[in-house]
N, C-alpha and C. Protein backbone atom coordinates (compact mmCIF):
# COMPACT_ATOMS: atom_id res chain seq x y z
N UNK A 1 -36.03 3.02 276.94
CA UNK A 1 -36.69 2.43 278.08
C UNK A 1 -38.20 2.44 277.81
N UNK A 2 -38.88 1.30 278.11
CA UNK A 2 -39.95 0.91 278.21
C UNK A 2 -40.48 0.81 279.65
N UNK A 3 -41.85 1.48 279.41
CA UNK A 3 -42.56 1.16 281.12
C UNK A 3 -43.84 1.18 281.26
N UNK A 4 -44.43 0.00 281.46
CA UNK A 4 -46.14 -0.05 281.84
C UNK A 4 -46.71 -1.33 282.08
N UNK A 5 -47.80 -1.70 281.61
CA UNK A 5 -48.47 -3.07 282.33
C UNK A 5 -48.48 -4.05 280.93
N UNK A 6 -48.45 -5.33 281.92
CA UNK A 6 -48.40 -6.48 281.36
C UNK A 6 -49.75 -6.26 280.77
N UNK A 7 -50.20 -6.84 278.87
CA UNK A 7 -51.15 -7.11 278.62
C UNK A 7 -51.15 -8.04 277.99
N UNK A 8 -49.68 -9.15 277.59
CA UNK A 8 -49.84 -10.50 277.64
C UNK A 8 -48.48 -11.07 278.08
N UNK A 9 -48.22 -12.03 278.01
CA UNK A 9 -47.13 -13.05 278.81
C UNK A 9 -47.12 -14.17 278.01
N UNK A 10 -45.58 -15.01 277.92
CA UNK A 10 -45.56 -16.15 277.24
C UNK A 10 -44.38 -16.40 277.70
N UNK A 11 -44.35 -16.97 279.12
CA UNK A 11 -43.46 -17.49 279.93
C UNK A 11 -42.17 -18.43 279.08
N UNK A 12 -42.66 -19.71 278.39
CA UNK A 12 -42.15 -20.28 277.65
C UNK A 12 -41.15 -19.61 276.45
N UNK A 13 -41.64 -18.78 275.80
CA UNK A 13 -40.97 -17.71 274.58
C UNK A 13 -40.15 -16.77 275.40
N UNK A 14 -40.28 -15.92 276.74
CA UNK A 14 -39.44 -15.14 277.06
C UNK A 14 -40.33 -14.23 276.42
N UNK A 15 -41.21 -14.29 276.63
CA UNK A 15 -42.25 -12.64 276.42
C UNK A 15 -42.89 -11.95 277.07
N UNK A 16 -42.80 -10.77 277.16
CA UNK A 16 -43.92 -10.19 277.99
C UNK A 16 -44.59 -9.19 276.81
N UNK A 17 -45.70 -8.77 276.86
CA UNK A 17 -46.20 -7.55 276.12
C UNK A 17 -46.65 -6.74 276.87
N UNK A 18 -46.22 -5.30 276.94
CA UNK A 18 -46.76 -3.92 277.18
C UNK A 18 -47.22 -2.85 276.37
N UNK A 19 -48.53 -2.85 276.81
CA UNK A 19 -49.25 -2.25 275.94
C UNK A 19 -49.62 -2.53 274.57
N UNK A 20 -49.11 -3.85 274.72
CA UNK A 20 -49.32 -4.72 273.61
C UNK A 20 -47.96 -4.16 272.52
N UNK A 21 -46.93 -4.03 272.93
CA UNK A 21 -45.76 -4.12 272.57
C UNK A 21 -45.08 -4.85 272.81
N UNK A 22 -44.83 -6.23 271.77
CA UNK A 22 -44.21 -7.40 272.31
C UNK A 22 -42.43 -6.91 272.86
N UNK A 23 -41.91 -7.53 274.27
CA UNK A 23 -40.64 -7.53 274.51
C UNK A 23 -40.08 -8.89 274.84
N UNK A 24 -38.84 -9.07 274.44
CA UNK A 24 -38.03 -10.08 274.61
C UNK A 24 -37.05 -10.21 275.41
N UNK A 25 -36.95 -11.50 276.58
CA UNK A 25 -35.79 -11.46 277.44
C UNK A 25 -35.38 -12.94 277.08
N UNK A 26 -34.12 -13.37 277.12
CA UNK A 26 -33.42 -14.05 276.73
C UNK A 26 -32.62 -14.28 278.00
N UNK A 27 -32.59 -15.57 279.14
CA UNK A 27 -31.76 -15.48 279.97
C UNK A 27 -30.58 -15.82 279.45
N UNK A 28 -29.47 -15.40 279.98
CA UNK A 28 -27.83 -14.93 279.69
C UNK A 28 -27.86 -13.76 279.17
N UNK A 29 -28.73 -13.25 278.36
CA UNK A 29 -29.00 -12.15 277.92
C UNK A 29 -29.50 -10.67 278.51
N UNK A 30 -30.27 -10.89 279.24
CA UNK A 30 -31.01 -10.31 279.65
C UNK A 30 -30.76 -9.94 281.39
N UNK A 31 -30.58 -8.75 281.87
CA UNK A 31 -30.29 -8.58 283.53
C UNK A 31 -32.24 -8.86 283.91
N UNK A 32 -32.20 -9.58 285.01
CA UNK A 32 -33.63 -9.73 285.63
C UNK A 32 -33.08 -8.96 286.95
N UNK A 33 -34.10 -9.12 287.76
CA UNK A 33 -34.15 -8.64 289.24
C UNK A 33 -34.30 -10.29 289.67
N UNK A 34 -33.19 -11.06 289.63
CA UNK A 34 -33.37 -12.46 290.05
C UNK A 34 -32.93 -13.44 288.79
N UNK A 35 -33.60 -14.50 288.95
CA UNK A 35 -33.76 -15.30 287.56
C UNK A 35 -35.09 -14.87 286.25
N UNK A 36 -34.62 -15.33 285.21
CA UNK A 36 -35.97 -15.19 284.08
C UNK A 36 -36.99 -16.14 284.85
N UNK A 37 -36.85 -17.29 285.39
CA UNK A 37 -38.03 -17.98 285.68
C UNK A 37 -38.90 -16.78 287.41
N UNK A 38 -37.72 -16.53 287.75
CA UNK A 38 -38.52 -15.24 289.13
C UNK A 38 -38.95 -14.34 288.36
N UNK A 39 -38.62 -13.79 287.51
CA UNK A 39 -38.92 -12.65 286.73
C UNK A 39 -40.65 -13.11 286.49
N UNK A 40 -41.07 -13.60 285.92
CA UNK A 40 -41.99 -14.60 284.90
C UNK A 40 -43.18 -15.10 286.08
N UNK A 41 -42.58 -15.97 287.07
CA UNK A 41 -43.47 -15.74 288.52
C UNK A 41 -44.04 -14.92 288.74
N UNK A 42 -42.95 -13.60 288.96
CA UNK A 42 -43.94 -12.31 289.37
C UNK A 42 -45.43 -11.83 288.91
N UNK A 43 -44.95 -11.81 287.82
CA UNK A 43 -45.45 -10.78 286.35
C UNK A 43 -46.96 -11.44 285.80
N UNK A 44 -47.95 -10.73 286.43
CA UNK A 44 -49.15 -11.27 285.49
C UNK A 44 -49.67 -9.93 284.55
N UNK A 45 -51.22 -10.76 284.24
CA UNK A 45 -51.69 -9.74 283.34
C UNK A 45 -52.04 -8.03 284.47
N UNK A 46 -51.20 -6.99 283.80
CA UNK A 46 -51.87 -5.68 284.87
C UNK A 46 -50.46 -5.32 285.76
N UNK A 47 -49.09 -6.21 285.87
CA UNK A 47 -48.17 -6.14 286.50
C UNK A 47 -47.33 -4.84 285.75
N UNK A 48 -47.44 -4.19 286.21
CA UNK A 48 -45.89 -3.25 285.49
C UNK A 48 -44.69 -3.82 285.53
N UNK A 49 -44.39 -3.33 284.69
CA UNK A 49 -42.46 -3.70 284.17
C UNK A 49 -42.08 -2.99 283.38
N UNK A 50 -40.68 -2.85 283.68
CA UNK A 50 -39.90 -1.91 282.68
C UNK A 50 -38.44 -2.88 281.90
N UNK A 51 -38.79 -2.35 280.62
CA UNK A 51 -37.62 -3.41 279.38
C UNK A 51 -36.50 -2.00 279.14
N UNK A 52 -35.57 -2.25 279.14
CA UNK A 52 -34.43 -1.15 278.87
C UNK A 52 -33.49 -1.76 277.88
N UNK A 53 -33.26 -0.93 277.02
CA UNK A 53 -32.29 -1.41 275.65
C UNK A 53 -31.19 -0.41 275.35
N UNK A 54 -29.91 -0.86 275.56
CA UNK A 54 -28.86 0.09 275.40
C UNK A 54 -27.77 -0.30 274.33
N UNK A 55 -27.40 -0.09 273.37
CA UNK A 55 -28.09 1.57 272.77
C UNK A 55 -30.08 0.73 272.59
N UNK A 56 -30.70 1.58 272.64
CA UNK A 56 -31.99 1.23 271.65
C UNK A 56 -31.67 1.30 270.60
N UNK A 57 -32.28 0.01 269.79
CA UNK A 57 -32.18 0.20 268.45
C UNK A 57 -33.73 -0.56 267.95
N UNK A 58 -34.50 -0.99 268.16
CA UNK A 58 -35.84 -1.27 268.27
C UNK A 58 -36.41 -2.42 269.35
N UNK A 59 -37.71 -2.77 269.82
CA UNK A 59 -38.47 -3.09 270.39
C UNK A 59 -38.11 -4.99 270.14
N UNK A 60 -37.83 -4.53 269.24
CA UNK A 60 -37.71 -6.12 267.92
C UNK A 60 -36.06 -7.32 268.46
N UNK A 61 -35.34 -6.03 268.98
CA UNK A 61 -34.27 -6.47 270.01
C UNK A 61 -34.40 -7.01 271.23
N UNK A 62 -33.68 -8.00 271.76
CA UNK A 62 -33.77 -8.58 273.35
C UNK A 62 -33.35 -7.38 274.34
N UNK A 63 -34.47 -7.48 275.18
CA UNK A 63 -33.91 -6.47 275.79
C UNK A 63 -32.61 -6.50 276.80
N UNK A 64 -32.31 -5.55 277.07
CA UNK A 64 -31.06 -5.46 278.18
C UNK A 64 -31.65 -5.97 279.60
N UNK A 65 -32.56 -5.40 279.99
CA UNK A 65 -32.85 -5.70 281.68
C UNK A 65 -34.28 -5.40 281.52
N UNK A 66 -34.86 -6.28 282.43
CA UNK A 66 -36.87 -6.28 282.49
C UNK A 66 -36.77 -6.34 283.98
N UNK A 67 -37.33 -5.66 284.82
CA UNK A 67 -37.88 -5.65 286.26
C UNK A 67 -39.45 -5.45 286.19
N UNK A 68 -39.95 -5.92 287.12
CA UNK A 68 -40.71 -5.76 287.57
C UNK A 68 -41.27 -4.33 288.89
N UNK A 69 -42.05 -3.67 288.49
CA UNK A 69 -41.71 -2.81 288.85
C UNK A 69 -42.69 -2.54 290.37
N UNK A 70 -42.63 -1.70 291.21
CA UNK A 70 -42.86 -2.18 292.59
C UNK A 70 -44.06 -1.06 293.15
């Protein structure tokens, strides 16, 4: 599990970066709190979110579920 603030976004790619750790959501792939495009709405630069990967096996993987965090 991953958790902290947006410090870039690339709506189009399915990216967010935290802490400048690029993460990947993939809709069908990926659980949102909604749709990837609500997800992506939310989320600017400074937004927290958390990426969860089960099993983890690196950063470099799509993640399992990205929320936005409240």
């Amino acid at each position: 599990r991953m958790r902290g603030p947006v410090t870039d976004e690339d709506e189009a790619a399915g990216r967010v970066d935290i802490l400048g750790v690029t993460v990947i959501g993939v809709a069908g792939q990926t659980d949102y709190d909604g749709t990837q495009a609500e997800f992506h709405a939310e989320v600017e630069i400074g937004t927290f979110v958390e990426a969860e990967w089960d099993p983890f096996v690196s950063t470099s993987e799509t993640a399992d579920s990205l929320s936005v965090e409240e």
